[in-house]
N, C-alpha and C. Protein backbone atom coordinates (compact mmCIF):
# COMPACT_ATOMS: atom_id res chain seq x y z
N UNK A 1 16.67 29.63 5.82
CA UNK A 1 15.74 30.49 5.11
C UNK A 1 16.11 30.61 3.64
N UNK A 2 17.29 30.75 3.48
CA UNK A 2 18.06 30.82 1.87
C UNK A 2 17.17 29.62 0.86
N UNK A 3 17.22 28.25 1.56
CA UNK A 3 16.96 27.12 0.85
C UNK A 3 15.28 27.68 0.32
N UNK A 4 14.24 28.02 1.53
CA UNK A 4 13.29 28.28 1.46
C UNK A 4 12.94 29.00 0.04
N UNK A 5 13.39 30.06 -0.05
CA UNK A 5 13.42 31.33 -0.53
C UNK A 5 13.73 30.73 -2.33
N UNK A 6 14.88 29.70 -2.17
CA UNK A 6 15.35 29.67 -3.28
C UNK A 6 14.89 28.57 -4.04
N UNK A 7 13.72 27.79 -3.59
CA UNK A 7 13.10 26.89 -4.02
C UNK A 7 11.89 27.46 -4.47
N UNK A 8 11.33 28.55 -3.56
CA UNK A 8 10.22 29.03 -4.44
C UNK A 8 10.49 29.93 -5.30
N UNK A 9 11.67 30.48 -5.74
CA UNK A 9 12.18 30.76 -6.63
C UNK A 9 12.39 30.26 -7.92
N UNK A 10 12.63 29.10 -7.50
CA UNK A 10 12.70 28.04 -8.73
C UNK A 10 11.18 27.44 -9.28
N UNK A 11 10.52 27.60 -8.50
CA UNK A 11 8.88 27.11 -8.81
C UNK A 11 8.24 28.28 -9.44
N UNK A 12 9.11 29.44 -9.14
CA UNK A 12 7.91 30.57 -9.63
C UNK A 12 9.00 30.42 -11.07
N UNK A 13 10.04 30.28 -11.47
CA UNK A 13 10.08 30.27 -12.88
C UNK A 13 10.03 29.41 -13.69
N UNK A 14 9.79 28.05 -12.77
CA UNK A 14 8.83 26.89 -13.24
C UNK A 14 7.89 27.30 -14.25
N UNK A 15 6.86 27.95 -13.54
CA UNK A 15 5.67 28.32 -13.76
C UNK A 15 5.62 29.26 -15.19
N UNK A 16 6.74 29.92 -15.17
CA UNK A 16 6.45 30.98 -16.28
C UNK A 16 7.07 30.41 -17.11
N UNK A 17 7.39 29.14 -17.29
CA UNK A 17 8.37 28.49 -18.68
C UNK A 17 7.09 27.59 -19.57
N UNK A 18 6.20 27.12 -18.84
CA UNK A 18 4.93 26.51 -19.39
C UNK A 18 4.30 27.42 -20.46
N UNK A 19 3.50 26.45 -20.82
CA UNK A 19 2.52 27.10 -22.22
C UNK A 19 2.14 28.28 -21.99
N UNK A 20 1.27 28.37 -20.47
CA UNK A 20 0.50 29.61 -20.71
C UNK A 20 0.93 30.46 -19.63
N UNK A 21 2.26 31.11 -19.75
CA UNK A 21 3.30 31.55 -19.02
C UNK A 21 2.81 33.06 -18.40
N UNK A 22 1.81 33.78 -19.72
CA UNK A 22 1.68 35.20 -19.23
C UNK A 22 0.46 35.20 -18.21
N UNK A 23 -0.35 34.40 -18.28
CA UNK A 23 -1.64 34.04 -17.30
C UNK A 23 -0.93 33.64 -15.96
N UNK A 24 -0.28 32.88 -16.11
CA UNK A 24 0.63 31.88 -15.12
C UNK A 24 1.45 32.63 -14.36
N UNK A 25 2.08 33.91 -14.85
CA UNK A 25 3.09 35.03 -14.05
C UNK A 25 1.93 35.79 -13.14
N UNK A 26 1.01 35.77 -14.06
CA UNK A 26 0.06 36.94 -14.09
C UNK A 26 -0.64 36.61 -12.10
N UNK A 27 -1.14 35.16 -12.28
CA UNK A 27 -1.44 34.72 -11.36
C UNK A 27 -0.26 34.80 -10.45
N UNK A 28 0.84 34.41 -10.25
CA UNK A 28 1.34 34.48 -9.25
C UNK A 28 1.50 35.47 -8.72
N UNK A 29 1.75 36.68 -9.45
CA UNK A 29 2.00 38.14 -9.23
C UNK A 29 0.67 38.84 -8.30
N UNK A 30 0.06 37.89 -8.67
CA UNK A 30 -1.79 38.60 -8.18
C UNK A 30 -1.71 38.00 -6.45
N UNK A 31 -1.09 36.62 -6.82
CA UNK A 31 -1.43 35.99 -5.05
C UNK A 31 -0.54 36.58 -4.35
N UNK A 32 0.87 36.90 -4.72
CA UNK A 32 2.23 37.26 -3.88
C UNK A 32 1.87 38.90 -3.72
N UNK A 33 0.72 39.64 -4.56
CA UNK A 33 0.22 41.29 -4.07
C UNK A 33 -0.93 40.70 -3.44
N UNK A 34 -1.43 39.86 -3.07
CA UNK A 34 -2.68 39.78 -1.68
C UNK A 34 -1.95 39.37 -0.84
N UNK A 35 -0.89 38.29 -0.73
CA UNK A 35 -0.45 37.88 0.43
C UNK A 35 0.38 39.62 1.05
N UNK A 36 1.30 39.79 0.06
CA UNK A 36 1.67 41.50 1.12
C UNK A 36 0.60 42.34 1.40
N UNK A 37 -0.23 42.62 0.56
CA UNK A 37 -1.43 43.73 1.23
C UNK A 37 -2.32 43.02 2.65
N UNK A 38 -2.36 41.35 2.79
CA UNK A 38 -2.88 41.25 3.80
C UNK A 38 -1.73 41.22 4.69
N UNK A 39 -0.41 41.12 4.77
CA UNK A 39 0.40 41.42 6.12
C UNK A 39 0.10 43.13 6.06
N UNK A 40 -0.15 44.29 5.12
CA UNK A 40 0.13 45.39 5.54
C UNK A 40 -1.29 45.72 6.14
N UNK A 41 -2.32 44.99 5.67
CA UNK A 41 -3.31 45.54 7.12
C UNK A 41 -3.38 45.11 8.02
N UNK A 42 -2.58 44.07 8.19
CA UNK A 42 -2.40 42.78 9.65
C UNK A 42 -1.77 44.45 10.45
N UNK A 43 -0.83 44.21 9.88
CA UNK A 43 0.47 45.05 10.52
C UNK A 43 -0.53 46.62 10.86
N UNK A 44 -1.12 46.99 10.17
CA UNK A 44 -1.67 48.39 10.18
C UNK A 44 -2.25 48.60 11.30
N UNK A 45 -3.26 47.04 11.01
CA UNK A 45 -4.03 47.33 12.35
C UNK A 45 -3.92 47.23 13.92
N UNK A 46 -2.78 46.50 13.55
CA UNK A 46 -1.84 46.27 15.12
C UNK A 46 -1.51 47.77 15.80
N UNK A 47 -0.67 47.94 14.54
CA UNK A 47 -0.19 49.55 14.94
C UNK A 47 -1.41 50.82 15.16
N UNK A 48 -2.70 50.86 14.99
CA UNK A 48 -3.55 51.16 14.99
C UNK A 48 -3.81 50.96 16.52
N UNK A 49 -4.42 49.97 16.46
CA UNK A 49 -4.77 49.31 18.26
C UNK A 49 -3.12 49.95 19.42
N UNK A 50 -2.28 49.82 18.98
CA UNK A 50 -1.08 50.43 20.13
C UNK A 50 -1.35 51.41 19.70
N UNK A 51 -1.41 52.48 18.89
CA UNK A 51 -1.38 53.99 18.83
C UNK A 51 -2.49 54.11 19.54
N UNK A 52 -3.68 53.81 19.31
CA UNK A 52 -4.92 54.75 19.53
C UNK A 52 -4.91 54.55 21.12
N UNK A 53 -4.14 53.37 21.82
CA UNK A 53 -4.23 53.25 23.24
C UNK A 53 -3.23 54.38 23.59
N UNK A 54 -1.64 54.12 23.05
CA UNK A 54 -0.98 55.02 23.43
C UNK A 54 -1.54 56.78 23.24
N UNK A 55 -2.18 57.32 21.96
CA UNK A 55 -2.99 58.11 22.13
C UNK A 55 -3.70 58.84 23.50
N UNK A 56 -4.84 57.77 24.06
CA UNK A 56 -5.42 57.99 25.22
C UNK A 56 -4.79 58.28 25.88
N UNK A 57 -3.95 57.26 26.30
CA UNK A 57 -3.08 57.50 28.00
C UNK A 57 -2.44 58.40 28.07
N UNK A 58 -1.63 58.87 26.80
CA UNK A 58 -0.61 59.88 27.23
C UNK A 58 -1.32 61.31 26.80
N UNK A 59 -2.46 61.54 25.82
CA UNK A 59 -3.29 62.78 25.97
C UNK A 59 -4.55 62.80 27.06
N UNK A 60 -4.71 61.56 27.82
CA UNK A 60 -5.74 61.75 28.79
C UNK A 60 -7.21 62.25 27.57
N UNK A 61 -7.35 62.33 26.60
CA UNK A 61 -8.07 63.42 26.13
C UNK A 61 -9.11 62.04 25.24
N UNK A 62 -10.38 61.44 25.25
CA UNK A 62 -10.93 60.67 24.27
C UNK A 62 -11.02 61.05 22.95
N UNK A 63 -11.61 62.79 22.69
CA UNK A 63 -11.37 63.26 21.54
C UNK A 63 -10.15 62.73 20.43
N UNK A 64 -9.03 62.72 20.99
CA UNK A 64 -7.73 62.27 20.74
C UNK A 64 -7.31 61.10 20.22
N UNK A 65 -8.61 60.17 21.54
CA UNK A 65 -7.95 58.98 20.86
C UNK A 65 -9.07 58.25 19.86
N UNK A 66 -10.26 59.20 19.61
CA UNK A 66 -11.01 58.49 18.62
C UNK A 66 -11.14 59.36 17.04
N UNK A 67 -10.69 60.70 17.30
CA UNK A 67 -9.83 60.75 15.40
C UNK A 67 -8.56 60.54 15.03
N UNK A 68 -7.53 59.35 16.16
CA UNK A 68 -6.52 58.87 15.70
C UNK A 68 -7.50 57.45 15.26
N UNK A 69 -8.41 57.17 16.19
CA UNK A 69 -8.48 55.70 15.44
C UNK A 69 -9.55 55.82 14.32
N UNK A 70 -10.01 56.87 13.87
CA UNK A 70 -10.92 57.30 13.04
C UNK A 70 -9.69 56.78 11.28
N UNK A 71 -8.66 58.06 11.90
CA UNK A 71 -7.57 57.41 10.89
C UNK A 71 -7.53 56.39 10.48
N UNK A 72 -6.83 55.68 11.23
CA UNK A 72 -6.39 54.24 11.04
C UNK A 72 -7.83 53.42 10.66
N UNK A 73 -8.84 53.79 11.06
CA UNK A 73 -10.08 52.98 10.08
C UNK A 73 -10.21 53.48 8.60
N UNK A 74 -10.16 54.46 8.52
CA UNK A 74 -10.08 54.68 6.99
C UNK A 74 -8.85 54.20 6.01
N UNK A 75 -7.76 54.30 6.94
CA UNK A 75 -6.68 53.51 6.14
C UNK A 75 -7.06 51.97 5.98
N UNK A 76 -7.43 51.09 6.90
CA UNK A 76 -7.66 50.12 6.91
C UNK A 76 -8.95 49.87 5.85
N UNK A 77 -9.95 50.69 5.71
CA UNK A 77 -11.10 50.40 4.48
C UNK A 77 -10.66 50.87 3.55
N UNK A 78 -9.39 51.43 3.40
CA UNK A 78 -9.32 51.69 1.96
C UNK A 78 -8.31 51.10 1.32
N UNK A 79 -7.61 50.13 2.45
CA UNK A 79 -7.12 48.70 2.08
C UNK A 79 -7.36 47.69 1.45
N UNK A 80 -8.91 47.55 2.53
CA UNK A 80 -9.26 46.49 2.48
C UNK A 80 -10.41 46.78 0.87
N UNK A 81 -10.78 47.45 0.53
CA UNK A 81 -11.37 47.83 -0.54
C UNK A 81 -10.19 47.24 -1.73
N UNK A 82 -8.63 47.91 -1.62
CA UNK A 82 -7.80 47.40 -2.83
C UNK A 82 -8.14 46.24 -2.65
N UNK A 83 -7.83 44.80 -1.34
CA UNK A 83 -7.98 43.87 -2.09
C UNK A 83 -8.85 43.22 -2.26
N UNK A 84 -10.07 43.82 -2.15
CA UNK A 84 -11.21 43.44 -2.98
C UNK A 84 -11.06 43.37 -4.37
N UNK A 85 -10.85 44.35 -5.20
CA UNK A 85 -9.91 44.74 -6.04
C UNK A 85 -9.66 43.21 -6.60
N UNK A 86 -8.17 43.33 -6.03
CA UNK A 86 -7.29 42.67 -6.40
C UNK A 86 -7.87 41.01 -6.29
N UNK A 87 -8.52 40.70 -5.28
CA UNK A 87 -9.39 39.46 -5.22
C UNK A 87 -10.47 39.14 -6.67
N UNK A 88 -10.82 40.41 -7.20
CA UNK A 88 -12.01 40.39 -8.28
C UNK A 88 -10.75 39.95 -9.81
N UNK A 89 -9.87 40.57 -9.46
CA UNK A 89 -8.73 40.24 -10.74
C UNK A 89 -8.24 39.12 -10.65
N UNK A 90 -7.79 38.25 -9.45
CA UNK A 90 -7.24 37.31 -9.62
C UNK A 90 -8.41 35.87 -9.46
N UNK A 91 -9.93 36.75 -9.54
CA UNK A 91 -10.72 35.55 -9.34
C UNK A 91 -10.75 35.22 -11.45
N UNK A 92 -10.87 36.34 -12.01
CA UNK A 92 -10.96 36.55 -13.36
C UNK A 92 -9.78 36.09 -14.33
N UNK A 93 -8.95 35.93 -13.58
CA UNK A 93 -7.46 34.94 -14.04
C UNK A 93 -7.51 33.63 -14.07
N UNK A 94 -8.07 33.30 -12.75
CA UNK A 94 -7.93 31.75 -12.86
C UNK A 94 -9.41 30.93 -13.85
N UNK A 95 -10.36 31.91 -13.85
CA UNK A 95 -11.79 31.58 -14.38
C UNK A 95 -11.62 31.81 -16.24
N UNK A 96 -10.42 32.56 -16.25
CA UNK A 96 -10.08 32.88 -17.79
C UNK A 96 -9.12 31.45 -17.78
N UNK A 97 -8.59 30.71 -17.03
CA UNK A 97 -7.59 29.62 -16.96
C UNK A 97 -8.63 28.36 -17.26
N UNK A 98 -9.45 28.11 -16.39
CA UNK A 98 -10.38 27.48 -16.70
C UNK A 98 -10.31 27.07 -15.44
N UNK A 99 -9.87 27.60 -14.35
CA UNK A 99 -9.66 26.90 -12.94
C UNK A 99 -10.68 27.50 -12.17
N UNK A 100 -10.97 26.54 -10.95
CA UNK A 100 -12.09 27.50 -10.09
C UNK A 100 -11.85 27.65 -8.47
């Protein structure tokens, strides 16, 4: 994993030694915050789906288990809203690059 790690290490300061270094950070910084925001709603929603079951079974109660998952949907749209976001910025990076 070290080797892994430390090669794209070396590519990401590849990248920022070129001409157009602050666009070029700028972009990577933009893909490496979508790639974590999409593991944290991967992950959210997992934990979402086991809570709202564990919810049910152990309160017997539906009430229970549909404004826990009421929760976890609003967390999840107001996720998924940032990387909309963040998709609209890093579409405006590469289109300011001249890339498409």
């Amino acid at each position: 994993m070290i080797p892994y790690a430390q090669s794209g290490h070396s590519a990401r300061l590849r990248l920022m030694t070129r001409d157009n270094a602050p666009r070029a950070a700028m972009r990577v910084a933009l893909r490496d915050s979508l790639r974590t925001l999409k593991r944290v709603i991967n992950t959210l929603c997992v934990c979402g789906l086991v809570t709202v079951v564990g919810v049910a079974a152990l309160s017997g109660s539906p009430e229970a288990a549909a404004s826990c998952a009421v929760l976890f949907l609003a967390g999840v749209v107001l996720l998924e809203l940032m990387e909309r976001r963040l998709k609209r910025r890093l579409r405006a990076v590469q289109t300011a690059d001249g890339q498409t």
